[in-house]
Protein backbone atom coordinates (compact mmCIF):
# COMPACT_ATOMS: atom_id res chain seq x y z
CA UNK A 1 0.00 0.00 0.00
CA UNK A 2 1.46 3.30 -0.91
CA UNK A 3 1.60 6.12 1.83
CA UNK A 4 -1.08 7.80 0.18
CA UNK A 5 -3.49 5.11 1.43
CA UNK A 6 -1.93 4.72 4.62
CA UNK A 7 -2.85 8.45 5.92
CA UNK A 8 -5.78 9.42 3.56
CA UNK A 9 -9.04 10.24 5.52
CA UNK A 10 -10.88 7.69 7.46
CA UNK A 11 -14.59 8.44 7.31
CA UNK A 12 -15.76 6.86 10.74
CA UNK A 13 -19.51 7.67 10.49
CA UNK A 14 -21.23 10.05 12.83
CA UNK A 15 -21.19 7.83 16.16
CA UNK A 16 -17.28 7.49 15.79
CA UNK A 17 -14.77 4.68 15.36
CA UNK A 18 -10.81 4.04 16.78
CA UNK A 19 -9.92 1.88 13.65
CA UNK A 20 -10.43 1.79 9.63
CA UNK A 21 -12.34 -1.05 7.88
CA UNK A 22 -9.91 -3.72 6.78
CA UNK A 23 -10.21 -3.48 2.66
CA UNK A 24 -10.19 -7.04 1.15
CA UNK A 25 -7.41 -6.86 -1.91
CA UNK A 26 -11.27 -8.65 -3.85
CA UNK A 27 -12.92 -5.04 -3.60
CA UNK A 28 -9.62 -3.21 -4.25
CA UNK A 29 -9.14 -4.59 -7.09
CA UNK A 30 -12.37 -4.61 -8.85
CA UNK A 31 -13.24 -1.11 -7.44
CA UNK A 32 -16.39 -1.32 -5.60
CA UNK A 33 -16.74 0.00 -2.15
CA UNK A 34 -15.63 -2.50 0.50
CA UNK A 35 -18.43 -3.09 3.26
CA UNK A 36 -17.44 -1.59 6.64
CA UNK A 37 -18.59 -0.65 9.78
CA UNK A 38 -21.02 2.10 9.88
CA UNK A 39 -23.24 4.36 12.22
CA UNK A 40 -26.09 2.50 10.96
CA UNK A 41 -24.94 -0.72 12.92
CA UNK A 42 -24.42 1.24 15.95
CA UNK A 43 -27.34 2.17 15.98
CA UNK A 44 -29.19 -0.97 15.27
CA UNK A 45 -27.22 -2.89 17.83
CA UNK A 46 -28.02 -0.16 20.52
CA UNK A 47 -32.14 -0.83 19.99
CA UNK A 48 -31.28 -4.39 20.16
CA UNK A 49 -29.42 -4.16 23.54
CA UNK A 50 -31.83 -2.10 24.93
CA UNK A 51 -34.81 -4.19 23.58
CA UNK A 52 -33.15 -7.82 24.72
CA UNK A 53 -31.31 -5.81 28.13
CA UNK A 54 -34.26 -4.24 28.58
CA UNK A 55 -36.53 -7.16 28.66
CA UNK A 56 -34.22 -9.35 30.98
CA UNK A 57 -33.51 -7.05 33.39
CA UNK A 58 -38.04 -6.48 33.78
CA UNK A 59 -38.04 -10.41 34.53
CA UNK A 60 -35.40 -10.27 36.65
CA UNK A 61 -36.98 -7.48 38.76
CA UNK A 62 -40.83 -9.36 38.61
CA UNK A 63 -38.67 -12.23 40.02
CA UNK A 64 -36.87 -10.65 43.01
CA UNK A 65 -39.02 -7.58 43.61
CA UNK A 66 -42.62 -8.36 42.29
CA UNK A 67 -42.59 -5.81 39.52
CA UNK A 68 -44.29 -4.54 37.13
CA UNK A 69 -47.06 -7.39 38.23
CA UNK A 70 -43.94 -10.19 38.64
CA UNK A 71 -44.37 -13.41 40.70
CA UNK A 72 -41.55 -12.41 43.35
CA UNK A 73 -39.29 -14.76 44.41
CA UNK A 74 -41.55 -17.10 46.56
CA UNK A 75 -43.85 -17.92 43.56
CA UNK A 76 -40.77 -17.94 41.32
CA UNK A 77 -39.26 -20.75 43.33
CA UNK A 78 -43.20 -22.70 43.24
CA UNK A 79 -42.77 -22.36 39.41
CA UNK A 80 -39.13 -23.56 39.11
CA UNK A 81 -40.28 -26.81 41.51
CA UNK A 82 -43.17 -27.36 38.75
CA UNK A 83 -40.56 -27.70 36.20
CA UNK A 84 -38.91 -29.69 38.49
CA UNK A 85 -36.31 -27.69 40.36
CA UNK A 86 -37.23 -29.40 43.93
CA UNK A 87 -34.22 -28.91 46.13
CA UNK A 88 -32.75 -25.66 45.29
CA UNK A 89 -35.90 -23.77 43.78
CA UNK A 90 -35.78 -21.25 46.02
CA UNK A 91 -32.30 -20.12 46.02
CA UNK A 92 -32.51 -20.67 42.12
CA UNK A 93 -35.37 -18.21 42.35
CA UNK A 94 -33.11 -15.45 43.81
CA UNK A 95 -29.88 -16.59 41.47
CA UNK A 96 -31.92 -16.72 38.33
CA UNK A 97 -33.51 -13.00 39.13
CA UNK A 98 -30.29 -11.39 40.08
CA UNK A 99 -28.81 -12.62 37.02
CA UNK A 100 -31.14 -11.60 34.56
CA UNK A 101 -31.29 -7.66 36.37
CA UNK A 102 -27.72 -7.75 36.68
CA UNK A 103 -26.76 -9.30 33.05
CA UNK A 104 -29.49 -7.65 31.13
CA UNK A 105 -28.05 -4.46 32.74
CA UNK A 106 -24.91 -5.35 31.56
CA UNK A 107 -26.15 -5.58 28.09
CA UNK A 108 -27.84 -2.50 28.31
CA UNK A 109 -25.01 -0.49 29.25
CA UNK A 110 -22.84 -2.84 26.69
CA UNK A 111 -20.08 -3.59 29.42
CA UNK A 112 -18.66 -7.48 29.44
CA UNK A 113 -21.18 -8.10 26.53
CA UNK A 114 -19.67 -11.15 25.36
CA UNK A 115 -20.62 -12.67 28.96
CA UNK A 116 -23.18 -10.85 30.03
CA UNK A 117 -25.06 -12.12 26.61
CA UNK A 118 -23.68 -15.71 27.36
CA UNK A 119 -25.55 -15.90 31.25
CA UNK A 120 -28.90 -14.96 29.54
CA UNK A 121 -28.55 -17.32 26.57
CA UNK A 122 -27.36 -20.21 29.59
CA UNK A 123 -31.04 -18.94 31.04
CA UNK A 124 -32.84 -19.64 27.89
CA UNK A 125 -31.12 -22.63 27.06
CA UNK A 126 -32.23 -24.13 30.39
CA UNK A 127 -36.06 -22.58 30.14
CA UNK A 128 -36.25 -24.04 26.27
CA UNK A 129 -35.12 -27.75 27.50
CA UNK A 130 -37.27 -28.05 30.43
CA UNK A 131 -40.65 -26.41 28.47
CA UNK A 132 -39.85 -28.57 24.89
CA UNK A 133 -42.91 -30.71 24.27
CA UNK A 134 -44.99 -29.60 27.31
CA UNK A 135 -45.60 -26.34 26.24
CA UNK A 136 -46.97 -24.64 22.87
CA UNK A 137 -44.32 -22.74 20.79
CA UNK A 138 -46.49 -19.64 19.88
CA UNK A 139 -47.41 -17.14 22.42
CA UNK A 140 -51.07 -17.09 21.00
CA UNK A 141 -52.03 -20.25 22.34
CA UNK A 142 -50.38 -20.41 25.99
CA UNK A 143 -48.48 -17.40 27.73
CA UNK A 144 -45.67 -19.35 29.24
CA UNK A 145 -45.30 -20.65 25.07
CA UNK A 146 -41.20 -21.48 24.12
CA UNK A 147 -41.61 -18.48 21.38
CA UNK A 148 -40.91 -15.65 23.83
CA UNK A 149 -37.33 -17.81 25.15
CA UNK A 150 -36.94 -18.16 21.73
CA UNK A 151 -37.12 -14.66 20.77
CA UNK A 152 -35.20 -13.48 23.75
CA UNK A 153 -32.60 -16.26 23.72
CA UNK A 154 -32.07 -15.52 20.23
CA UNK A 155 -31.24 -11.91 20.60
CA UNK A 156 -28.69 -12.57 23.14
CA UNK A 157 -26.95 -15.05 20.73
CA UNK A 158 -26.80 -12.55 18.71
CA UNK A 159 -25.12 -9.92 20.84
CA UNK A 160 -22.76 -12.49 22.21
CA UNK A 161 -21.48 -12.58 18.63
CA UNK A 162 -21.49 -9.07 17.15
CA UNK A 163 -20.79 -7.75 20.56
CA UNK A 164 -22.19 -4.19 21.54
CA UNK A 165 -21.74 -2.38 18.72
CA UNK A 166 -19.29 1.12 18.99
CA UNK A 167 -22.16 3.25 21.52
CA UNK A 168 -21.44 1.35 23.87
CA UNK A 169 -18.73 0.52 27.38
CA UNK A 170 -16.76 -2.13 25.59
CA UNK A 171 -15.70 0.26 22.83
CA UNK A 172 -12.39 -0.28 21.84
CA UNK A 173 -11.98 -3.88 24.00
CA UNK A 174 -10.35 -6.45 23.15
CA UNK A 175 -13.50 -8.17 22.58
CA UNK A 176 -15.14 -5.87 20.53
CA UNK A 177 -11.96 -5.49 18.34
CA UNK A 178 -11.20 -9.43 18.13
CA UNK A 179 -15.06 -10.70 19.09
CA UNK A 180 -14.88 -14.36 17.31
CA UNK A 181 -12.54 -16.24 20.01
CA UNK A 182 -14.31 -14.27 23.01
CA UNK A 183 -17.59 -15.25 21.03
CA UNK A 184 -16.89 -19.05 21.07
CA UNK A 185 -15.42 -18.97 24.46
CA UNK A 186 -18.81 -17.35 25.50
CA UNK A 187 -20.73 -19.68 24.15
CA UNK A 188 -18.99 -22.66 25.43
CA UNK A 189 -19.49 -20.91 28.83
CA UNK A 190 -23.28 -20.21 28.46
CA UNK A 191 -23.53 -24.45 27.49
CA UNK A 192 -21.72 -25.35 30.44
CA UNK A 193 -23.83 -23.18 33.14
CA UNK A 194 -26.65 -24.59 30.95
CA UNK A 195 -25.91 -27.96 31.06
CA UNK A 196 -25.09 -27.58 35.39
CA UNK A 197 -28.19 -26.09 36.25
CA UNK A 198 -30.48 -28.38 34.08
CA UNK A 199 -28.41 -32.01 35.10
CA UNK A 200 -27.21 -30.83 38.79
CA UNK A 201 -29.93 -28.50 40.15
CA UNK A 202 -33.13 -30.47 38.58
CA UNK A 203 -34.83 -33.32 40.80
């Protein structure tokens, strides 16, 4: 690359950016614009924290508080034993709360997204496995249906791989710069809480 293109102007939208896009040689070449980063994605990813944050951190607060018409944590802990959490529903009650509030927070404020997105998609996980076959998948025709874990687990899947977007706490982490290997480790983490609280804490 001549030195021309290594100082000419960077155009790093109107919500701001630390790096340039990487150009592939393919769209150098051929001269069409190279896809990049934008505002646009900021902004996108922002509504979807918010929306997905947002969410967890109102059934988080129904759980431990009552809120917003919530079960609080004593009927919380009667509908974890009917799913068959006997032993430890009630402190899994207060754990399961405090995550979601503190983790959908997290995602909110896009700080530790990577992990914060990997707790709530370890809740979902657990609250898809234990409903599949007993319950109906659309919301229409039961509330407690798998479509709104679905919808909710998805969106933190999501996050936990494009991360929290540039308006956000993480900016300029490692995670946000590099997000595939923190993505995967994530993951991996959000199977194994899964996979403890369903096989360990169930019975």
């Amino acid at each position: 690359m001549s030195s021309t293109g290594q100082t000419r102007p960077f155009d790093i939208g109107s919500l701001g950016g630390a790096e340039p896009p990487v150009i592939p040689d393919r769209d150098r070449a051929d001269g069409r614009r190279p896809v990049a980063w934008n505002g646009s994605a900021d902004i996108g990813l922002l509504v979807l924290r918010f929306v997905i944050g947002g969410l967890f951190f109102a059934h988080g607060a129904q759980k431990v508080i009552g809120m917003w018409g919530g079960l609080g944590p004593a009927a919380t802990a009667e509908n974890l034993r009917g799913y068959g959490f006997v032993a430890q529903a009630d402190a899994l009650a207060w754990a399961l709360g405090i995550a979601e509030m503190a983790a959908g927070a997290f995602v909110v404020l896009g700080l530790l997204t990577p992990l914060a997105a990997a707790g709530l998609v370890s809740i979902k996980i657990v609250a898809v496995a234990v409903k599949w076959g007993t319950v109906p998948l659309y919301a229409a025709a039961a509330p407690d249906a798998l479509e709104i874990d679905l919808l909710l687990g998805g969106g933190a899947l999501a996050l936990l791989f494009t991360g929290a977007g540039r308006v956000a706490l993480d900016r300029g982490r490692t995670w946000q710069r590099r997000p595939l290997p923190y993505s995967w480790l994530c993951l991996v983490i959000a199977v194994g809480i899964a996979a403890v609280v369903y096989y360990l804490l169930r019975g």
